[in-house]
Protein backbone atom coordinates (compact mmCIF):
# COMPACT_ATOMS: atom_id res chain seq x y z
CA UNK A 1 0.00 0.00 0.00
CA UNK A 2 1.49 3.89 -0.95
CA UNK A 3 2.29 6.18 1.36
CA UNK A 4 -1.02 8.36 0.32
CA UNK A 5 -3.41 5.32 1.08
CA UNK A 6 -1.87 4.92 4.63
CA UNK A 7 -2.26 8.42 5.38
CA UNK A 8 -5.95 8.02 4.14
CA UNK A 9 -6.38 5.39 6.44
CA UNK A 10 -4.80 6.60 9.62
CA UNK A 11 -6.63 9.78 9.04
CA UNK A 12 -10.32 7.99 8.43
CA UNK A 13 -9.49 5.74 11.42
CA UNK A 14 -8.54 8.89 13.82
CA UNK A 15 -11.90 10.16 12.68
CA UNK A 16 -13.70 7.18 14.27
CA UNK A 17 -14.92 5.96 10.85
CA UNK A 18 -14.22 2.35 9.48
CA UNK A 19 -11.14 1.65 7.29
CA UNK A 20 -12.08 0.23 4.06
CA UNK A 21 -9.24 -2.08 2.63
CA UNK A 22 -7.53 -1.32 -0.56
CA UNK A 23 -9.63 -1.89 -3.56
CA UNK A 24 -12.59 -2.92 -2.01
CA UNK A 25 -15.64 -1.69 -4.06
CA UNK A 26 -18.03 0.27 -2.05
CA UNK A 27 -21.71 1.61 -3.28
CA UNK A 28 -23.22 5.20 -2.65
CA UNK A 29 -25.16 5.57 0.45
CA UNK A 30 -23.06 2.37 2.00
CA UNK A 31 -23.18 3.07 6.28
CA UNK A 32 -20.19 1.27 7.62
CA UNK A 33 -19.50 1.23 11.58
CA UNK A 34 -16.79 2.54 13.29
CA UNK A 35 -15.74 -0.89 14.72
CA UNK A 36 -16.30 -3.35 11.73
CA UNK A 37 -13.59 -4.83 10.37
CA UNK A 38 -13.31 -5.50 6.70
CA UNK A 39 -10.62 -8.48 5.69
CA UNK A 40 -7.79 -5.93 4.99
CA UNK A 41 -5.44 -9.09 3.35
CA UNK A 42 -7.99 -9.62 0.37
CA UNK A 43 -10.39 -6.50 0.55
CA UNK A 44 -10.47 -6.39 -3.39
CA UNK A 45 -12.93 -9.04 -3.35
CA UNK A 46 -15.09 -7.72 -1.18
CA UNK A 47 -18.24 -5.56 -2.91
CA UNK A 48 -20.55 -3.71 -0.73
CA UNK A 49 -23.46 -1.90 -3.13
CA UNK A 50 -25.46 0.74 -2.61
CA UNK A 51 -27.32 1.64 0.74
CA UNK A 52 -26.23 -1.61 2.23
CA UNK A 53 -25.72 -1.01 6.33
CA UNK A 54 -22.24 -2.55 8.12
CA UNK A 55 -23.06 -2.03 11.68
CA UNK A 56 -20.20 -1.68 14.54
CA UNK A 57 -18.40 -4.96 15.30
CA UNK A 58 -19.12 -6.48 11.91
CA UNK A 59 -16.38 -8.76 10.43
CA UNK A 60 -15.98 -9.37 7.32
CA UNK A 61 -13.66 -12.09 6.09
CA UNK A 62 -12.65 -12.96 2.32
CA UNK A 63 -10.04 -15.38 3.02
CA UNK A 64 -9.97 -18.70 5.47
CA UNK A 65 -6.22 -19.44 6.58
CA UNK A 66 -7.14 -22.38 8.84
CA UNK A 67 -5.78 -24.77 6.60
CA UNK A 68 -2.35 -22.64 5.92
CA UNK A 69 -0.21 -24.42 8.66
CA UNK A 70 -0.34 -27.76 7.83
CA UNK A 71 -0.75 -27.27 3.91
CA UNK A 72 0.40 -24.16 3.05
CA UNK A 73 -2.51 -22.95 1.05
CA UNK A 74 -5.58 -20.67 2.18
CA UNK A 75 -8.81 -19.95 0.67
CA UNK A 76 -9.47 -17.12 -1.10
CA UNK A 77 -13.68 -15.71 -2.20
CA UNK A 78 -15.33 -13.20 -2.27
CA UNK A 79 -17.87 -11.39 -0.26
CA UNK A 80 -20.99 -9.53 -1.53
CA UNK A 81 -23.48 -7.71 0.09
CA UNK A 82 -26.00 -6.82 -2.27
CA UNK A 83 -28.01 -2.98 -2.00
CA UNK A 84 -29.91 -2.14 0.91
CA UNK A 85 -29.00 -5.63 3.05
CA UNK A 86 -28.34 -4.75 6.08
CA UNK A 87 -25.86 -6.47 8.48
CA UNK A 88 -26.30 -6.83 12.13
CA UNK A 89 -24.00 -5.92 15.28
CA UNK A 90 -21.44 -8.49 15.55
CA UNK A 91 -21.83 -11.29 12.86
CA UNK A 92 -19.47 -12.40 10.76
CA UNK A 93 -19.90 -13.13 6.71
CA UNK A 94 -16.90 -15.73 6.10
CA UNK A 95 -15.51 -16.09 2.82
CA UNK A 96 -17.54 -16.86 -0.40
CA UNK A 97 -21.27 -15.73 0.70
CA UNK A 98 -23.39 -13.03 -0.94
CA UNK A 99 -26.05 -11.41 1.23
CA UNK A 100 -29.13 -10.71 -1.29
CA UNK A 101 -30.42 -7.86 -1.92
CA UNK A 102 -32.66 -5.56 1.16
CA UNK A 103 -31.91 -8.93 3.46
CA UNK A 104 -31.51 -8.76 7.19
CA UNK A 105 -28.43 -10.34 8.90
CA UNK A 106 -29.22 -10.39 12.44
CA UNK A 107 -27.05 -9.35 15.35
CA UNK A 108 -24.30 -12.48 16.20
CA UNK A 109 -24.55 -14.36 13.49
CA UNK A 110 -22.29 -16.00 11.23
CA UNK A 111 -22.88 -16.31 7.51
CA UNK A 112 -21.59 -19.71 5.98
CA UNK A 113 -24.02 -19.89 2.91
CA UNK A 114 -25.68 -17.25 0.58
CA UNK A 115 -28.75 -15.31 1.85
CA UNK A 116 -31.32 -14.82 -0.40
CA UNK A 117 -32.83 -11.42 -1.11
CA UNK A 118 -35.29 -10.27 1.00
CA UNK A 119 -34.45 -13.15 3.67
CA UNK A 120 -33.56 -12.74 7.26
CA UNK A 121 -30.72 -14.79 9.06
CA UNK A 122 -30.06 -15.54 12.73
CA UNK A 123 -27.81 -17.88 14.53
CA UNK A 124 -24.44 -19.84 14.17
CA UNK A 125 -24.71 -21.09 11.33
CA UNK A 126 -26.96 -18.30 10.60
CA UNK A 127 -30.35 -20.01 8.96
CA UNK A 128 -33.91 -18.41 7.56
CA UNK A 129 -35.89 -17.00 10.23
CA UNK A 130 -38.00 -14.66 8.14
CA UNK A 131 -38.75 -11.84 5.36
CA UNK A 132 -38.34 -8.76 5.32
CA UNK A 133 -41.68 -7.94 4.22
CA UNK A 134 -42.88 -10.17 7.28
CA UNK A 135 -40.81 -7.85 9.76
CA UNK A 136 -42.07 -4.68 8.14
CA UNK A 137 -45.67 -5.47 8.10
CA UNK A 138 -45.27 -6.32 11.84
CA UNK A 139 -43.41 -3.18 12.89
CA UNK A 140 -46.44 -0.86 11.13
CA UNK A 141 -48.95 -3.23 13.41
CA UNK A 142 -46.93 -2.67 16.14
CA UNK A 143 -46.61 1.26 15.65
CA UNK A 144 -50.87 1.13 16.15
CA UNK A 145 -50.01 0.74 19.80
CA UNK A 146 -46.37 2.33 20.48
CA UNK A 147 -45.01 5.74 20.65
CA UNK A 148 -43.82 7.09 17.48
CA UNK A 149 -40.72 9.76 18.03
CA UNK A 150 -39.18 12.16 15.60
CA UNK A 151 -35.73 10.59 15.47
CA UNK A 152 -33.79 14.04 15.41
CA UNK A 153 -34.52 13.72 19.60
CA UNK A 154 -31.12 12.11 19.12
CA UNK A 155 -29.73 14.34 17.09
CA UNK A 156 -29.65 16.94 20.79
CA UNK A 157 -26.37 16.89 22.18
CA UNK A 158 -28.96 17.04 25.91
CA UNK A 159 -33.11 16.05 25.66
CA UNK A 160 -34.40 18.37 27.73
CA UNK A 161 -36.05 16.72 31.14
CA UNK A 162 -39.52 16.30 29.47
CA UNK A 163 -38.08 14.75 25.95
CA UNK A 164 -35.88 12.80 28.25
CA UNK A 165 -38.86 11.32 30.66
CA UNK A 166 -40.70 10.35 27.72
CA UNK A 167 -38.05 8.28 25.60
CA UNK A 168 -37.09 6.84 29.03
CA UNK A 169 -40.86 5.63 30.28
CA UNK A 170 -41.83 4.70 26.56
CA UNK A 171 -38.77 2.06 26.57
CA UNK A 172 -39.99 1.02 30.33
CA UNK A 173 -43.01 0.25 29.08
CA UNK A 174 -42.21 -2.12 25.78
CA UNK A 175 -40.33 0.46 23.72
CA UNK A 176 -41.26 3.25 20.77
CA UNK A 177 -40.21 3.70 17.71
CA UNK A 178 -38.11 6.14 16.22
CA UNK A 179 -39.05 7.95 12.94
CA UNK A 180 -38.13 10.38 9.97
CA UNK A 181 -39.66 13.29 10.91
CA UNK A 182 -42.12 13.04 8.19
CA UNK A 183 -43.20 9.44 9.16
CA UNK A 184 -43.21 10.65 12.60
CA UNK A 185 -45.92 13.40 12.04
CA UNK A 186 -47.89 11.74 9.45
CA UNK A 187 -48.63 8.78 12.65
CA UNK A 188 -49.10 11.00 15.21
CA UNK A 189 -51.91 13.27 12.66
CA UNK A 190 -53.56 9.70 11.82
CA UNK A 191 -53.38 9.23 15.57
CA UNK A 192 -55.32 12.33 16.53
């Protein structure tokens, strides 16, 4: 890697913000966490399109060495995460899997085999535990009886004590849901 790359890096890591490995292939509107780590040995065949989410502690891994000690050889394929998947806190994609398109990875798992578009994933291995158009519909039932909050409350540096008192009893009492603030006021005007 050149000296201008390593500065790059240093300087995006300093900033908090992921390092993405040389010649990996990243999409517009890609949201990569601070603490993921991308396989920096073989990051050119890694491709993350287009509004695809990396959450913190994400690894990514396009390589598998476990083999290299006794044979000498490790295994090299590549990782794709297709636009708009998103990929949970703390799993792992190992080497060779493509996460379809708008799928859900959820938190801890570990991907060993494709996910198919739309799909979500839990577990080790992770396996099919639903669709995304299955979670969706249930989160609109489930705003019908929750709070609904214009998510630039968290964009305060301090709620004031009111704000404050009503995140904190609304996630005492089987959470809310945060918002755009145009989703946000179109619920609470259908509300009343």
């Amino acid at each position: 890697m050149g000296l201008v790359s390593r500065i790059k890096n240093l300087a995006t890591t300093a900033r908090g913000k992921a390092v993405v490995p040389p010649g990996a292939r990243i999409g517009e509107g890609v949201w990569i966490g601070r603490t993921a780590k991308l396989d920096w040995s073989h990051g050119r065949h890694l491709v993350i399109e287009d509004d695809a989410t990396i959450v913190d502690g994400v690894r990514i891994l396009c390589h598998d060495a476990s083999s290299y000690r006794r044979t000498g050889i490790t295994w090299v394929a590549g990782v794709c995460v297709r636009r708009g998947a998103f990929i949970g806190a703390d799993s792992l994609l190992m080497p060779g899997v493509t996460v379809g398109e708008q799928a859900i990875v959820a938190a801890g798992s570990v991907v060993t085999s494709d996910v198919e578009p739309g799909a979500i994933v839990a577990g080790v291995p992770a396996r099919v535990i639903g669709t995304v158009a299955d979670l969706d519909a249930r989160r609109l039932r489930e705003m019908e009886s929750r709070p609904v909050f214009d998510q630039t409350d968290y964009k305060i540096t301090a709620l004031d004590g009111q704000r404050a008192s009503e995140l904190d009893r609304a996630a005492g009492e089987g959470g809310y849901f945060m918002a755009t603030p145009e989703t946000a006021s179109a619920w609470r005007a259908r509300r009343g």
